[in-house]
Protein backbone atom coordinates (compact mmCIF):
# COMPACT_ATOMS: atom_id res chain seq x y z
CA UNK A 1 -0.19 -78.09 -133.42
CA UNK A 2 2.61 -79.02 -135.99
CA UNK A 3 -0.27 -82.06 -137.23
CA UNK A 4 -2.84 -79.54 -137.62
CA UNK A 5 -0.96 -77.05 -139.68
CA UNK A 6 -0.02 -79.61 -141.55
CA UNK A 7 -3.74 -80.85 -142.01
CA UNK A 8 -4.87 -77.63 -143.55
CA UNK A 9 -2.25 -77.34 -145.34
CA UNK A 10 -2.75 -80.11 -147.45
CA UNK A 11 -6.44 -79.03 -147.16
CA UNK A 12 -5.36 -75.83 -148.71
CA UNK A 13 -3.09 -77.06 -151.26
CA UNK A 14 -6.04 -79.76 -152.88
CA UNK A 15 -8.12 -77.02 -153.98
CA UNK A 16 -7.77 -77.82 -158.02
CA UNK A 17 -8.56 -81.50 -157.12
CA UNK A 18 -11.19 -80.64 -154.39
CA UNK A 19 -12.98 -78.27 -157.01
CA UNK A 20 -13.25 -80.92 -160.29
CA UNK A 21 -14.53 -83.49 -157.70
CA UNK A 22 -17.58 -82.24 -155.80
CA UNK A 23 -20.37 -84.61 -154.66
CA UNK A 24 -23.19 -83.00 -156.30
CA UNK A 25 -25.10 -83.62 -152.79
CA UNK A 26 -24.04 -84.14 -149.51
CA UNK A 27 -26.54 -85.77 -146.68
CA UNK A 28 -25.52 -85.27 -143.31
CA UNK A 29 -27.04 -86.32 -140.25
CA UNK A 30 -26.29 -86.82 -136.72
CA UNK A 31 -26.06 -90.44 -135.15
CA UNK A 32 -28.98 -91.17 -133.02
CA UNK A 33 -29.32 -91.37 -129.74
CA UNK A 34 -27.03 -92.90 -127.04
CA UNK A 35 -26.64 -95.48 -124.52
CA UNK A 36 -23.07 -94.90 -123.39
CA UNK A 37 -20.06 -93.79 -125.17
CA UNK A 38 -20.31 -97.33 -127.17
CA UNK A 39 -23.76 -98.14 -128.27
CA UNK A 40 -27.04 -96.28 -129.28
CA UNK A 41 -29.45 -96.92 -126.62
CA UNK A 42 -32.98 -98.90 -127.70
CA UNK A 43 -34.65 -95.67 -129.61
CA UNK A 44 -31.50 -95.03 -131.32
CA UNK A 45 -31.38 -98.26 -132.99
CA UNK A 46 -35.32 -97.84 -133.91
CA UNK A 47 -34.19 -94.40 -135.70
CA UNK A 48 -31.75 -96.19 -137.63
CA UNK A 49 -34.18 -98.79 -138.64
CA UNK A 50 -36.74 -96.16 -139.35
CA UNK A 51 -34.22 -93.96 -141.12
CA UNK A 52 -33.09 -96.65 -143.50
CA UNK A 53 -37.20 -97.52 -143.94
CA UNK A 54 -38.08 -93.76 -144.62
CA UNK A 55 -35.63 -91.78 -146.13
CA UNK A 56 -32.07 -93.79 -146.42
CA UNK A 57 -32.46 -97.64 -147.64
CA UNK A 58 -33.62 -98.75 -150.88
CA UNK A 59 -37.07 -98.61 -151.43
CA UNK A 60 -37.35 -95.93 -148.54
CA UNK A 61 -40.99 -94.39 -148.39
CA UNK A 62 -39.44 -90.80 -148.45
CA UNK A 63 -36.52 -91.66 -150.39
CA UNK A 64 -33.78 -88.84 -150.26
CA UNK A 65 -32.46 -90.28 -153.71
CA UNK A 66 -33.64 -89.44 -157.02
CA UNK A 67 -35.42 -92.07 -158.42
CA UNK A 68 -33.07 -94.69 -159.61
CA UNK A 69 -30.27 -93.15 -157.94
CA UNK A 70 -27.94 -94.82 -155.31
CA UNK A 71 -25.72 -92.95 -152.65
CA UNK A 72 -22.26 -92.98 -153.91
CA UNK A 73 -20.86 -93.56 -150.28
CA UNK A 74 -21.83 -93.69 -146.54
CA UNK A 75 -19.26 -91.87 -143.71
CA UNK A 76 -19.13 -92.32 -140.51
CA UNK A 77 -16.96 -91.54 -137.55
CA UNK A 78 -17.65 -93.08 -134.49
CA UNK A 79 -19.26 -96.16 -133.35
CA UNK A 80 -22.48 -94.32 -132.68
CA UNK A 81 -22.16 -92.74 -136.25
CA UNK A 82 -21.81 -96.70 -137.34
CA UNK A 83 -24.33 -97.77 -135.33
CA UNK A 84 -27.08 -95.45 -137.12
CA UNK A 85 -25.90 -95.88 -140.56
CA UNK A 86 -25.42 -99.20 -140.71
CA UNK A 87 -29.16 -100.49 -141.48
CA UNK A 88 -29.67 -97.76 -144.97
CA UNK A 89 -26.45 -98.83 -145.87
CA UNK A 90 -26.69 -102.43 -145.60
CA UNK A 91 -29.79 -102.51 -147.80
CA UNK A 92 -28.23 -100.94 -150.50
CA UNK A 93 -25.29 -103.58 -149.94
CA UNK A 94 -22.55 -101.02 -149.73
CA UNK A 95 -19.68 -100.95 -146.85
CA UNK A 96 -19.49 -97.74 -144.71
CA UNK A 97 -16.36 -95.20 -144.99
CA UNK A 98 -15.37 -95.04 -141.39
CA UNK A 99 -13.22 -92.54 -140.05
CA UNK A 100 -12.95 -94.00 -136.75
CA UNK A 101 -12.58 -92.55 -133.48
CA UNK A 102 -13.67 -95.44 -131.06
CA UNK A 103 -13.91 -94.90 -126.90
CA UNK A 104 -10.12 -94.76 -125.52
CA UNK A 105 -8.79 -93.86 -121.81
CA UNK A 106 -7.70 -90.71 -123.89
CA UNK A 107 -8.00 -86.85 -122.11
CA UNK A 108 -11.39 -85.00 -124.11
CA UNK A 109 -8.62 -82.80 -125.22
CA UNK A 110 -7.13 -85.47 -127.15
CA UNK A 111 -10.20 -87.05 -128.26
CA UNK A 112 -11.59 -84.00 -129.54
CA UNK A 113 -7.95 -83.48 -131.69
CA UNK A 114 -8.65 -86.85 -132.99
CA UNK A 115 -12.03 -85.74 -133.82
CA UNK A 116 -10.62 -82.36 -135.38
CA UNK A 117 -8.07 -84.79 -137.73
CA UNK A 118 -10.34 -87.01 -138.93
CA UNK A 119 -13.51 -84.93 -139.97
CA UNK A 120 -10.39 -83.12 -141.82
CA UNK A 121 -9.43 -85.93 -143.23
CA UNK A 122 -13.22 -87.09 -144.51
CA UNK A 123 -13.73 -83.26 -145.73
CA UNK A 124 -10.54 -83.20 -147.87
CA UNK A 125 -11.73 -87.07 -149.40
CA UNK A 126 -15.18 -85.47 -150.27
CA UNK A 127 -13.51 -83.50 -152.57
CA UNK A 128 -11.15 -85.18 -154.06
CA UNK A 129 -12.26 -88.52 -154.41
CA UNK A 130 -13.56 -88.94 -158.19
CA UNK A 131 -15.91 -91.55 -157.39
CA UNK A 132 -18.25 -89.32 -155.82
CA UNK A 133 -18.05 -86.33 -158.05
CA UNK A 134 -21.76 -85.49 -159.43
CA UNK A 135 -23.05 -88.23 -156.78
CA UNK A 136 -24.47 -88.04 -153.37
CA UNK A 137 -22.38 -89.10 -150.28
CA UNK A 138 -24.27 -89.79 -146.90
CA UNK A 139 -22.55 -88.59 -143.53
CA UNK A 140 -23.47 -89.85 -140.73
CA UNK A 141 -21.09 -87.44 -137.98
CA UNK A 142 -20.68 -86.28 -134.49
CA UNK A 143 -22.84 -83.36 -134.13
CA UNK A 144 -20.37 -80.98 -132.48
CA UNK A 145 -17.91 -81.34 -135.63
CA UNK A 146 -21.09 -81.05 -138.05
CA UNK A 147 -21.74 -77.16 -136.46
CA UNK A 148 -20.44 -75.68 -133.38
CA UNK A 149 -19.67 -72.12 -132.53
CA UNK A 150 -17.95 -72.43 -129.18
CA UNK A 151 -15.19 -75.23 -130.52
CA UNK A 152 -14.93 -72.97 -133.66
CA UNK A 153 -14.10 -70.03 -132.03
CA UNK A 154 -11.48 -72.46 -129.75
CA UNK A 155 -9.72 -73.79 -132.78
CA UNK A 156 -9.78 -70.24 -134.36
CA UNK A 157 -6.88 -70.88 -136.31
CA UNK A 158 -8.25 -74.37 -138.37
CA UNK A 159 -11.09 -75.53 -139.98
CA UNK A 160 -12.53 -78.32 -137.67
CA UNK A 161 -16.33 -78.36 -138.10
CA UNK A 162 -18.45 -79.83 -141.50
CA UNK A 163 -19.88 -76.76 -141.64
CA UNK A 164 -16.80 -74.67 -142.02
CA UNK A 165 -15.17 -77.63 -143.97
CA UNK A 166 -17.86 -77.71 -146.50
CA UNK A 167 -18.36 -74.31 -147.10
CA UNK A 168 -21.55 -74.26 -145.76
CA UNK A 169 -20.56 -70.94 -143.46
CA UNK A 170 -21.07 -69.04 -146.51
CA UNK A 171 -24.68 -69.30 -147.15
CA UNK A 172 -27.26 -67.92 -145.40
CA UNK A 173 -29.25 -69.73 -142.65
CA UNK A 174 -27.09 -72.50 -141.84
CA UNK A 175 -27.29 -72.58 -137.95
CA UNK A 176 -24.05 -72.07 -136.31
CA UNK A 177 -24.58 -74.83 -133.65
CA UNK A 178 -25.78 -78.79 -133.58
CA UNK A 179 -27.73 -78.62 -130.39
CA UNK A 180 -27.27 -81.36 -127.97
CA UNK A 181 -30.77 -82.72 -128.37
CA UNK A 182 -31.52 -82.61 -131.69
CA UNK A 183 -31.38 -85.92 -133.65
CA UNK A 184 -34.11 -85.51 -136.06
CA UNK A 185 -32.83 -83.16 -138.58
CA UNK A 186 -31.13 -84.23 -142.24
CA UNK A 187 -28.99 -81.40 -143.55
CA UNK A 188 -28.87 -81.03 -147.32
CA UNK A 189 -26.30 -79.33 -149.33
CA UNK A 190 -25.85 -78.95 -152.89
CA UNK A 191 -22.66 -78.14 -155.66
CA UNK A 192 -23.98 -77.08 -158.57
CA UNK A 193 -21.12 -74.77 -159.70
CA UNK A 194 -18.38 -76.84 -161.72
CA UNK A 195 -15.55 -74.97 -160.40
CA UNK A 196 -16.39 -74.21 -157.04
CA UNK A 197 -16.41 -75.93 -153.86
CA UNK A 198 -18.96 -73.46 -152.17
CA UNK A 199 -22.39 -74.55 -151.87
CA UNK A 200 -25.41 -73.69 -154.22
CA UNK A 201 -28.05 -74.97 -152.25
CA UNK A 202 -28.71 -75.82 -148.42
CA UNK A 203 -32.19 -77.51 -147.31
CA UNK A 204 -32.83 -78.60 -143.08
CA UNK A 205 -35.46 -81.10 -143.31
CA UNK A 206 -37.05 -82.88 -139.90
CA UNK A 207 -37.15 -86.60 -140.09
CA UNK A 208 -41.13 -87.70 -139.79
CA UNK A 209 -40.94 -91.51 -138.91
CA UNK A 210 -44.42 -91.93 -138.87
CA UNK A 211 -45.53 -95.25 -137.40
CA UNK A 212 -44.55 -97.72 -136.34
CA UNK A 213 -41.89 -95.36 -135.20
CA UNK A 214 -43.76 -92.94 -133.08
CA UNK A 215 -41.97 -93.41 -129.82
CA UNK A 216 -39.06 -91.82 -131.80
CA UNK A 217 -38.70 -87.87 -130.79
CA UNK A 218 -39.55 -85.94 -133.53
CA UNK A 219 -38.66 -82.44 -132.00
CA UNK A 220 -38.41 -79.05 -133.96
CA UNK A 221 -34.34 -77.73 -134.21
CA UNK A 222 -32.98 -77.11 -130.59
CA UNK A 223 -36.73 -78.10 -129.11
CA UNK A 224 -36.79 -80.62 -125.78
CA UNK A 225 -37.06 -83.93 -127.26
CA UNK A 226 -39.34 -85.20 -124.39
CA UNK A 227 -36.93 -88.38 -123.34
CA UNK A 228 -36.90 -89.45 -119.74
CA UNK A 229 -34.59 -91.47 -117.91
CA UNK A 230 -36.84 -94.43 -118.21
CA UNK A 231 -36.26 -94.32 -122.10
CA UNK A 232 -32.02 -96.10 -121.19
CA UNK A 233 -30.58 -92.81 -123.09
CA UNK A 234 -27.96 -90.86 -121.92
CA UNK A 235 -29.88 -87.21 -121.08
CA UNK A 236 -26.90 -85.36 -120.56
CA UNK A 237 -26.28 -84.13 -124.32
CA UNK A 238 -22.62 -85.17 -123.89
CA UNK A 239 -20.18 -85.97 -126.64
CA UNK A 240 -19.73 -89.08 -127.91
């Protein structure tokens, strides 16, 4: 309790620095699918290849960059997170920002506190970090601390989700929840307002791999996204 005071506290107290430093854009996306709590299983690593082909890596065929623009920084958070951003990343040469929270014999209580302190942590770097004010930053996140009603009502007292972090609780039609098995959705938001850190803009846009990607699920938000257990994915929606 005393760490997470503490946490927002600091959050609280960087305003000033967090304002003057926006990202212009921020790119957030869920890691793909899963294996096990360590690896993505074999269509997981296809949507990072076709991610960083389509709509991440240079030269993408649906770039999400301007043209001769370059993400100012990838994020990730766990090893799944990694795992998926890894390829887009790579081809623009650039390390990834990791925030890690790897598998541990910890209780899901603690893991989830981890969780809480370091998507805190990555929030609070977004804006301050001067190197990607007026850029765009790429996170690649766990999708219950991207949007979650149920843990944000549990941590009532904190900020522990992107979506509360970022300000993006304040515009209209943001959804309130990541569902479980939804992978195929980039969320877009934009800071156009020097002096604020509230969002001006906020776009949901469905990945479309196209071939020769099609066994990748391309399901609308909080659809079925038709896997079976033959596909080597974990079905259960669980955290990582």
């Amino acid at each position: 309790m005393v760490v997470r005071l503490a946490l927002a506290a600091l959050l609280c107290l960087s305003g000033p620095a967090a304002v003057l430093a926006m990202p212009a854009r921020i790119i957030i996306l869920r890691h793909g699918e899963k294996a096990d709590k360590w690896k993505l299983c074999d269509i997981g690593q296809e949507r990072a290849d076709a991610l960083a082909a389509n709509y991440l890596g240079r030269d993408a065929a649906n770039s999400l960059f301007a043209s001769g623009e370059e993400p100012a920084a990838f994020l990730a958070i766990t090893l799944h997170t990694l795992e998926l951003a890894y390829p887009a990343a790579a081809t623009w040469n650039q390390p990834i920002t990791l925030y890690p929270v790897l598998p541990q014999k910890d209780s899901d209580e603690d893991k989830v506190e981890t969780l809480n302190r370091r998507t805190q942590e990555a929030a609070r770097d977004l804006m301050i970090n001067t190197r990607w004010q007026g850029k765009t930053v790429v996170m690649v996140w766990e999708h219950k601390h991207i949007a979650n009603k149920k843990m944000e009502k549990h941590f009532s007292g904190e900020a522990v989700t992107l979506r509360q972090l970022l300000k993006l609780n304040q515009l209209e039609g943001v959804p309130e929840t990541w569902p479980s098995g939804t992978y195929d959705y980039f969320w877009i938001a934009e800071y156009g307002n020097k002096g604020s850190d509230v969002p001006t803009g906020f776009r949901m846009i469905k990945q479309e791999l196209g071939a020769p990607y099609d066994e990748v699920p391309s399901n609308d938000w909080d659809q079925p996204n038709g896997l079976e257990d033959e596909s080597g994915c974990d079905l259960k929606g669980a955290q990582d």
